[in-house]
PDB file of N, CA and C in Angstrom:
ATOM      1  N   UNK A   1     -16.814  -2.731  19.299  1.00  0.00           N
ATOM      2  CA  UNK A   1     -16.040  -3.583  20.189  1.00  0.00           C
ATOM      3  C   UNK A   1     -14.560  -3.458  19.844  1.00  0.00           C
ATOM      4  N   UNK A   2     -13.418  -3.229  20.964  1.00  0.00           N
ATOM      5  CA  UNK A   2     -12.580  -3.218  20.329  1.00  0.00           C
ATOM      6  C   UNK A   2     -11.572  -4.405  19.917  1.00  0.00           C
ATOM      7  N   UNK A   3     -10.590  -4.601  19.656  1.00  0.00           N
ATOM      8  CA  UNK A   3      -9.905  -5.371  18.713  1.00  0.00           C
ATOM      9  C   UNK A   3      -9.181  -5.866  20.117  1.00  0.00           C
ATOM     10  N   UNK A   4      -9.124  -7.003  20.743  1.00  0.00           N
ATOM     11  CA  UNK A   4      -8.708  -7.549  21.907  1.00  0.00           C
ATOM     12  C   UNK A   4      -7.197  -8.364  21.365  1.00  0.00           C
ATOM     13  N   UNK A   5      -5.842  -7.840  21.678  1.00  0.00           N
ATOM     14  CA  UNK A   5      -4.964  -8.959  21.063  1.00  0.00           C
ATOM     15  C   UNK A   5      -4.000  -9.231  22.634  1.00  0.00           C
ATOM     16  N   UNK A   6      -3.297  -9.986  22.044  1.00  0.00           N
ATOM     17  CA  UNK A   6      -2.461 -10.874  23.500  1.00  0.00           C
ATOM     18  C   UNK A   6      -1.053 -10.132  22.664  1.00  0.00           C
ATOM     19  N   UNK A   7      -0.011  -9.437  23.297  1.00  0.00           N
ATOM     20  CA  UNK A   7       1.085  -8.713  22.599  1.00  0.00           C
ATOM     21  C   UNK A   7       1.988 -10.385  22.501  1.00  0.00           C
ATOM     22  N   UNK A   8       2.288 -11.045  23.196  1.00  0.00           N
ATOM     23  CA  UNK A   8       3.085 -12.437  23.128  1.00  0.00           C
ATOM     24  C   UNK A   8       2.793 -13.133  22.246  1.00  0.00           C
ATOM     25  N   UNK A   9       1.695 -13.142  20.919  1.00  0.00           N
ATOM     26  CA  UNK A   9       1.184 -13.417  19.937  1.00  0.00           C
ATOM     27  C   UNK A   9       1.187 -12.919  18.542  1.00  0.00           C
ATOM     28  N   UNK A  10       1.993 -11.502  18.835  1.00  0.00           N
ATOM     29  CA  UNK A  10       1.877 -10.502  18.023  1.00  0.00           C
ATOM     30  C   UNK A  10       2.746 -11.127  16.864  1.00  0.00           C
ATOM     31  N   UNK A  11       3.514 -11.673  17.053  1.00  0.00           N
ATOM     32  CA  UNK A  11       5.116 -12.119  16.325  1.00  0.00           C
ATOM     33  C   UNK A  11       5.092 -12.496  15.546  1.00  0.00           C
ATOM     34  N   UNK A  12       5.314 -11.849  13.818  1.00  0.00           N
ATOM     35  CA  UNK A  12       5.185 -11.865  12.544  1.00  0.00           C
ATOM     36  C   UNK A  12       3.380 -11.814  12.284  1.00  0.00           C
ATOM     37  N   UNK A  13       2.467 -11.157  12.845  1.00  0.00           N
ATOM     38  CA  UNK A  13       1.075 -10.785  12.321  1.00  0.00           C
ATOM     39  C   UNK A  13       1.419 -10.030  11.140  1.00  0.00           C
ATOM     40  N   UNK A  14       0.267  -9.513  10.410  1.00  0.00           N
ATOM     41  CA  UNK A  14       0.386  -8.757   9.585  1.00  0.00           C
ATOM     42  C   UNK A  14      -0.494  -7.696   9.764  1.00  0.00           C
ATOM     43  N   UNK A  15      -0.311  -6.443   9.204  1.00  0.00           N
ATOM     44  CA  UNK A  15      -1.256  -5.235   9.493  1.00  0.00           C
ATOM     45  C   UNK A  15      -1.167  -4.572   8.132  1.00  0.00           C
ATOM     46  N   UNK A  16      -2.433  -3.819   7.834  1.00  0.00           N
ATOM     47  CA  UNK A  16      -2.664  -2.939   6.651  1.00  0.00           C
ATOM     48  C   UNK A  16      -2.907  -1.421   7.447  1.00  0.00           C
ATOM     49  N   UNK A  17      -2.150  -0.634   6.918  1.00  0.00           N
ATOM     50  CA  UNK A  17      -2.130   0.978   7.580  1.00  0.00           C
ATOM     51  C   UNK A  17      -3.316   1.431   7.210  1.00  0.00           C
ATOM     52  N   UNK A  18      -4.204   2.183   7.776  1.00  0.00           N
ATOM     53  CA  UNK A  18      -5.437   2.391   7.383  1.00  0.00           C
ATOM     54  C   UNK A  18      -5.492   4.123   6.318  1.00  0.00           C
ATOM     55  N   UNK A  19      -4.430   4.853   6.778  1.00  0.00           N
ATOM     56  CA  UNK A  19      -3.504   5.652   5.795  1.00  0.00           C
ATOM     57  C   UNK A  19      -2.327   5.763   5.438  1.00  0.00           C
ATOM     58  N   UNK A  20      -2.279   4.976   4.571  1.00  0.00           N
ATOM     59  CA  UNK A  20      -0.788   4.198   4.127  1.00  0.00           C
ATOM     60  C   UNK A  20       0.068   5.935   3.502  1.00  0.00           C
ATOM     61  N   UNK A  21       1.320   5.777   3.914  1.00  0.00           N
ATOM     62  CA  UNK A  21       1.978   6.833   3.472  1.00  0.00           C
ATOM     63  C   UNK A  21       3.286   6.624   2.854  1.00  0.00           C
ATOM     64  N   UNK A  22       3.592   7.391   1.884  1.00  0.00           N
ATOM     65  CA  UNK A  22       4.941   6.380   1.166  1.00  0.00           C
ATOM     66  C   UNK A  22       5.370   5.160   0.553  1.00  0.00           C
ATOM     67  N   UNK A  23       4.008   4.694   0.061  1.00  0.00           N
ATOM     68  CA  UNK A  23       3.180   3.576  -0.517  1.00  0.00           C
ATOM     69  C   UNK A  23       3.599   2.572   0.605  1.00  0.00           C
ATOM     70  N   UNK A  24       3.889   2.728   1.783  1.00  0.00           N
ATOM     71  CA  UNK A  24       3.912   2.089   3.229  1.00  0.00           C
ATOM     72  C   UNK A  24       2.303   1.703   3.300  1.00  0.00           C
ATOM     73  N   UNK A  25       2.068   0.402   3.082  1.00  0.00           N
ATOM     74  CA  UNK A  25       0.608   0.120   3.649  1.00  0.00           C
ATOM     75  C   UNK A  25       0.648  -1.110   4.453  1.00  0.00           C
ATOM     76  N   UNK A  26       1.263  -2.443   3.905  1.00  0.00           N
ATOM     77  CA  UNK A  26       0.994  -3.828   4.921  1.00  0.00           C
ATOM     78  C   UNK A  26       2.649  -3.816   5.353  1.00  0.00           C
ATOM     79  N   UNK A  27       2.420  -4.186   6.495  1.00  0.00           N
ATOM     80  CA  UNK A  27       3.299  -4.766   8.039  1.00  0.00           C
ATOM     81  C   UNK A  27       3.422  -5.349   8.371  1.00  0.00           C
ATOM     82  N   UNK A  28       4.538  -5.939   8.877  1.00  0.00           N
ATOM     83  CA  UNK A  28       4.761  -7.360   9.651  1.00  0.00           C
ATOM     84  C   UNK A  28       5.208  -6.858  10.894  1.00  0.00           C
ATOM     85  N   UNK A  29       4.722  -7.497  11.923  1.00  0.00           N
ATOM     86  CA  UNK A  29       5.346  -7.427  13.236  1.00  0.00           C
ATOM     87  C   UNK A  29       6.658  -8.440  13.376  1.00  0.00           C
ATOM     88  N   UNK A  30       7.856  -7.789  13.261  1.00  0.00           N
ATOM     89  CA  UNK A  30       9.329  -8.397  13.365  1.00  0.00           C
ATOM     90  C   UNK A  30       9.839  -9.153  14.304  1.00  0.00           C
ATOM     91  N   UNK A  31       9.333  -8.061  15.716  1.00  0.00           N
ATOM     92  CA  UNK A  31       9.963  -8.541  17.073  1.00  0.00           C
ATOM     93  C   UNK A  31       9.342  -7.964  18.179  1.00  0.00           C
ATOM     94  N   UNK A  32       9.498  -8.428  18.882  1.00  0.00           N
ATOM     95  CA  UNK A  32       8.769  -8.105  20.286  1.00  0.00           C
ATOM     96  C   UNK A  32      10.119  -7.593  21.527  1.00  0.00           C
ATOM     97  N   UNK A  33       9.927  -5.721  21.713  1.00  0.00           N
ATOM     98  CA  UNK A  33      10.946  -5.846  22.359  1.00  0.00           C
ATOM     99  C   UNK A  33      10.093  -6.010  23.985  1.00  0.00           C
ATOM    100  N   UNK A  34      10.926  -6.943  24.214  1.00  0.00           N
ATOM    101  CA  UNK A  34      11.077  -7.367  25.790  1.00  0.00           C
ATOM    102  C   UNK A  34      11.418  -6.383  26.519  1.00  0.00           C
ATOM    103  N   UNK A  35      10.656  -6.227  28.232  1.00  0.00           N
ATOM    104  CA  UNK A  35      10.975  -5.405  29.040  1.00  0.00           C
ATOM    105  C   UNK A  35      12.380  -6.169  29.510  1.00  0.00           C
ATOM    106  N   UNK A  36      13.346  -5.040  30.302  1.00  0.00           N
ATOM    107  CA  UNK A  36      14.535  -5.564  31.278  1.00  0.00           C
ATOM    108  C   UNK A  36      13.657  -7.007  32.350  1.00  0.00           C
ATOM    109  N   UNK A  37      12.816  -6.450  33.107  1.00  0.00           N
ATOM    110  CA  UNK A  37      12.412  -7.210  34.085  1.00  0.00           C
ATOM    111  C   UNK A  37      11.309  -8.030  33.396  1.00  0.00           C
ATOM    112  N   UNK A  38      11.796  -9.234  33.258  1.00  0.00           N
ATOM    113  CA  UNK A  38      10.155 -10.604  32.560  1.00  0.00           C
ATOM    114  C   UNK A  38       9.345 -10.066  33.471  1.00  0.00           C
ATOM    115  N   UNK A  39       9.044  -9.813  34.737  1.00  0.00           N
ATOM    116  CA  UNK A  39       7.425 -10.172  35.275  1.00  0.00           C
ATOM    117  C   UNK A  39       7.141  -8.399  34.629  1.00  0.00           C
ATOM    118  N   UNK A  40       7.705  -7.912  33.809  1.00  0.00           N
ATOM    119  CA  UNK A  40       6.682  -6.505  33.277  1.00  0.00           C
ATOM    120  C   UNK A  40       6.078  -7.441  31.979  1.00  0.00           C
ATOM    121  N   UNK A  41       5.215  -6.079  31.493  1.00  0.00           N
ATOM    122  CA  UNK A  41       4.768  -6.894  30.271  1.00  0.00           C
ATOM    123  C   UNK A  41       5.398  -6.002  29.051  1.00  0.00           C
ATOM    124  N   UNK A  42       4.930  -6.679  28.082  1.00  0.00           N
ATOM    125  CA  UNK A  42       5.598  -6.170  27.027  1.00  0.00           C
ATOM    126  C   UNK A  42       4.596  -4.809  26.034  1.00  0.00           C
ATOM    127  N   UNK A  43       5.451  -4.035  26.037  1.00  0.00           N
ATOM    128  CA  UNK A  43       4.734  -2.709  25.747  1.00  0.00           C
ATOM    129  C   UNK A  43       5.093  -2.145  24.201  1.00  0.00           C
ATOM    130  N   UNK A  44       6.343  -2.412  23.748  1.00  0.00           N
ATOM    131  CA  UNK A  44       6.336  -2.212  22.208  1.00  0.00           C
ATOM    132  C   UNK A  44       6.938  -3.400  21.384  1.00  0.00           C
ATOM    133  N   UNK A  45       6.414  -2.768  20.130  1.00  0.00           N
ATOM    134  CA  UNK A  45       6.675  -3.976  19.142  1.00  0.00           C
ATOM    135  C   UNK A  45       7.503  -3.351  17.975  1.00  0.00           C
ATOM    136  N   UNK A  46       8.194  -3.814  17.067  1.00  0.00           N
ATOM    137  CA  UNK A  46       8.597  -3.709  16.150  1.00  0.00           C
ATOM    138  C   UNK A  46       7.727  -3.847  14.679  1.00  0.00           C
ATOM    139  N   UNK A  47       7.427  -2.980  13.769  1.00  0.00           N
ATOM    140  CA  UNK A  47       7.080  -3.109  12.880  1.00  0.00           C
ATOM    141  C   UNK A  47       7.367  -2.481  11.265  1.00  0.00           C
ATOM    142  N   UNK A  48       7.644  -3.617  10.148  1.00  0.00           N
ATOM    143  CA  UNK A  48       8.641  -3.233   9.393  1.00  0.00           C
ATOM    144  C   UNK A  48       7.467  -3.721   8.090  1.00  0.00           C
ATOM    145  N   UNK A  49       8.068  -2.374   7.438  1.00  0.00           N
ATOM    146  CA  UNK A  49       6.969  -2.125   6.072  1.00  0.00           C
ATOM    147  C   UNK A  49       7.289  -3.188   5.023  1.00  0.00           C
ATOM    148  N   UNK A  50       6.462  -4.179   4.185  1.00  0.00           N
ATOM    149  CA  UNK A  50       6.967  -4.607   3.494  1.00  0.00           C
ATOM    150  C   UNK A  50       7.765  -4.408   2.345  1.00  0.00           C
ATOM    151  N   UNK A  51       7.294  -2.815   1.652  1.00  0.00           N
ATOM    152  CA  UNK A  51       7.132  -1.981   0.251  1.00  0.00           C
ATOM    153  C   UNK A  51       8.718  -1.509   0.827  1.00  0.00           C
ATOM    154  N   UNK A  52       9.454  -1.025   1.709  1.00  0.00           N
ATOM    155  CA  UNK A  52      10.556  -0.079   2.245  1.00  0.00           C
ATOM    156  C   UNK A  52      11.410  -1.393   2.802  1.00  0.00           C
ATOM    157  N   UNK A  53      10.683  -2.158   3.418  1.00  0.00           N
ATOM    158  CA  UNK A  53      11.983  -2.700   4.492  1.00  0.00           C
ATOM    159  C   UNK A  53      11.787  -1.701   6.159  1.00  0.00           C
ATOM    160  N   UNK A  54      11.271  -0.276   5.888  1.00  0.00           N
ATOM    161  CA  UNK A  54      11.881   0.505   6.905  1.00  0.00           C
ATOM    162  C   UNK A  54      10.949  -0.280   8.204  1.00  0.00           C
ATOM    163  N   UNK A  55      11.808  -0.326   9.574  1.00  0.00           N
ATOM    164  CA  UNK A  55      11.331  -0.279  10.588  1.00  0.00           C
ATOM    165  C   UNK A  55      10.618   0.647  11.599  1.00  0.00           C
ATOM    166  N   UNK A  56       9.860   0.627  12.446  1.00  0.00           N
ATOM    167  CA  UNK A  56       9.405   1.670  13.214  1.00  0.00           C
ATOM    168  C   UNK A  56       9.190   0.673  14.614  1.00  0.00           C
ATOM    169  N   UNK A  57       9.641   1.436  15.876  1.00  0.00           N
ATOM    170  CA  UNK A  57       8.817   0.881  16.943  1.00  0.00           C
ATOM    171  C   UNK A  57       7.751   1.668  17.549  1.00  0.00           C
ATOM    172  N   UNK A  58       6.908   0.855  17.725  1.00  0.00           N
ATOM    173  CA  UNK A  58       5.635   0.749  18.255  1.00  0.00           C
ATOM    174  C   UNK A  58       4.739   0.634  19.155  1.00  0.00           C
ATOM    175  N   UNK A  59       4.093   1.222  20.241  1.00  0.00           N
ATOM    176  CA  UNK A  59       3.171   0.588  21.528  1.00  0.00           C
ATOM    177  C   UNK A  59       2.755  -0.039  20.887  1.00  0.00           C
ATOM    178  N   UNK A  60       2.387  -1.581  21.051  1.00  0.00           N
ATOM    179  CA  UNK A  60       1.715  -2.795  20.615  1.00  0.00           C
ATOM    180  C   UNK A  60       0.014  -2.189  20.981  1.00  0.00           C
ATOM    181  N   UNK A  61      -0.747  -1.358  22.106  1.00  0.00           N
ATOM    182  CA  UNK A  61      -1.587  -1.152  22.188  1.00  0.00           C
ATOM    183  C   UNK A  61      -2.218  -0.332  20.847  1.00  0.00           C
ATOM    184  N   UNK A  62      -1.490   0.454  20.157  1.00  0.00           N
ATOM    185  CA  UNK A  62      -1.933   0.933  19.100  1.00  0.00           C
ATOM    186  C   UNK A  62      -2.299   0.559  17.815  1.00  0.00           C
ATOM    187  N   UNK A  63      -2.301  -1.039  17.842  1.00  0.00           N
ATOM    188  CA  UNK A  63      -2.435  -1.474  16.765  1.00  0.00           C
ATOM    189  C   UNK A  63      -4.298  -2.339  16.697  1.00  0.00           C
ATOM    190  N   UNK A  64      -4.874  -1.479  18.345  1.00  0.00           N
ATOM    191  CA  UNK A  64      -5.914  -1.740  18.700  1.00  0.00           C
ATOM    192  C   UNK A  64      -6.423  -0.603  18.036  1.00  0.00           C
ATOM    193  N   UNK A  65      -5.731   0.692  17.230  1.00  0.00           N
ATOM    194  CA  UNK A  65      -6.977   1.498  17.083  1.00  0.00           C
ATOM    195  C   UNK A  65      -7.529   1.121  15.435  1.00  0.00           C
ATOM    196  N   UNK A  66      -8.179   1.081  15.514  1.00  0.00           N
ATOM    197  CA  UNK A  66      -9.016   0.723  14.267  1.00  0.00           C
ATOM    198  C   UNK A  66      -9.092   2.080  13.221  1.00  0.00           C
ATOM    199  N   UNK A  67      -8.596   2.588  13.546  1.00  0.00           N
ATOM    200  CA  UNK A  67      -8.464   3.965  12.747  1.00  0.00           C
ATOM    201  C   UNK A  67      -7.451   4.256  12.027  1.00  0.00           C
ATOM    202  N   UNK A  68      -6.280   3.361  12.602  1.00  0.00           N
ATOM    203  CA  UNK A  68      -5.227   3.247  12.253  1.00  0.00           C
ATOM    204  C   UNK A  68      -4.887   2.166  11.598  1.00  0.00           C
ATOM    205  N   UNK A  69      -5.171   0.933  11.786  1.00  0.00           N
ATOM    206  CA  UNK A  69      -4.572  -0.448  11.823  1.00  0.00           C
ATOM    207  C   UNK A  69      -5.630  -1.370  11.541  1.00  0.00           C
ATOM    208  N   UNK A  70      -5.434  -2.074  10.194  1.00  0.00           N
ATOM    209  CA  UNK A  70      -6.237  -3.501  10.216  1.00  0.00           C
ATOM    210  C   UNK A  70      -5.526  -4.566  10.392  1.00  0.00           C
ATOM    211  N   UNK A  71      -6.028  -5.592  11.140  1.00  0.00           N
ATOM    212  CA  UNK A  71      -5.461  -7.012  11.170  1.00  0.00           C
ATOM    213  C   UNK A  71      -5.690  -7.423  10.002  1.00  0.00           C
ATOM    214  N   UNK A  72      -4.748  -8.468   9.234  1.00  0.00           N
ATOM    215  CA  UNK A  72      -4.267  -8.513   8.226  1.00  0.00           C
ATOM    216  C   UNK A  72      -3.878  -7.825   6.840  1.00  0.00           C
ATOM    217  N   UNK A  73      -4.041  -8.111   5.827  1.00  0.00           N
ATOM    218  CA  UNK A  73      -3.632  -7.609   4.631  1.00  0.00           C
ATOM    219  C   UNK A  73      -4.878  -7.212   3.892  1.00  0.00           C
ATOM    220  N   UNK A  74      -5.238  -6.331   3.683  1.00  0.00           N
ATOM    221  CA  UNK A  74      -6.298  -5.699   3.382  1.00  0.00           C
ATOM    222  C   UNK A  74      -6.078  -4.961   1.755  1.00  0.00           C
TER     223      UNK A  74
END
């Protein structure tokens, strides 16, 4: 089954990389960038390593693949 999330909810979750690289493993979701037009929806997210600081943006849908991404801190 897959991992069903609401992206407007996403805001400060946490994620464990399922192949952590650069001792990059748990994530916080920072920010939610907003489309120009509100009635779109929101398609990427911001996510920033705890171990680095570094940021990356993100399709928020990808944090549905389970291959990649656990919900919480693992």
């Amino acid at each position: 089954m897959p991992l069903r999330l609401n992206p407007r909810k996403l805001l400060l979750s946490k994620w464990t990389a399922v192949q952590p690289r650069n001792k990059e493993k748990h994530f916080i979701v920072t920010r939610l960038l907003l489309p120009e037009d509100p009635a779109q929806p929101i398609t990427e997210v911001e996510l920033e390593a705890v171990y680095s600081r570094r940021s990356q943006v993100i399709a928020w849908q990808t944090l549905t693949d389970a291959t990649l991404w656990r919900q919480g801190w693992q």
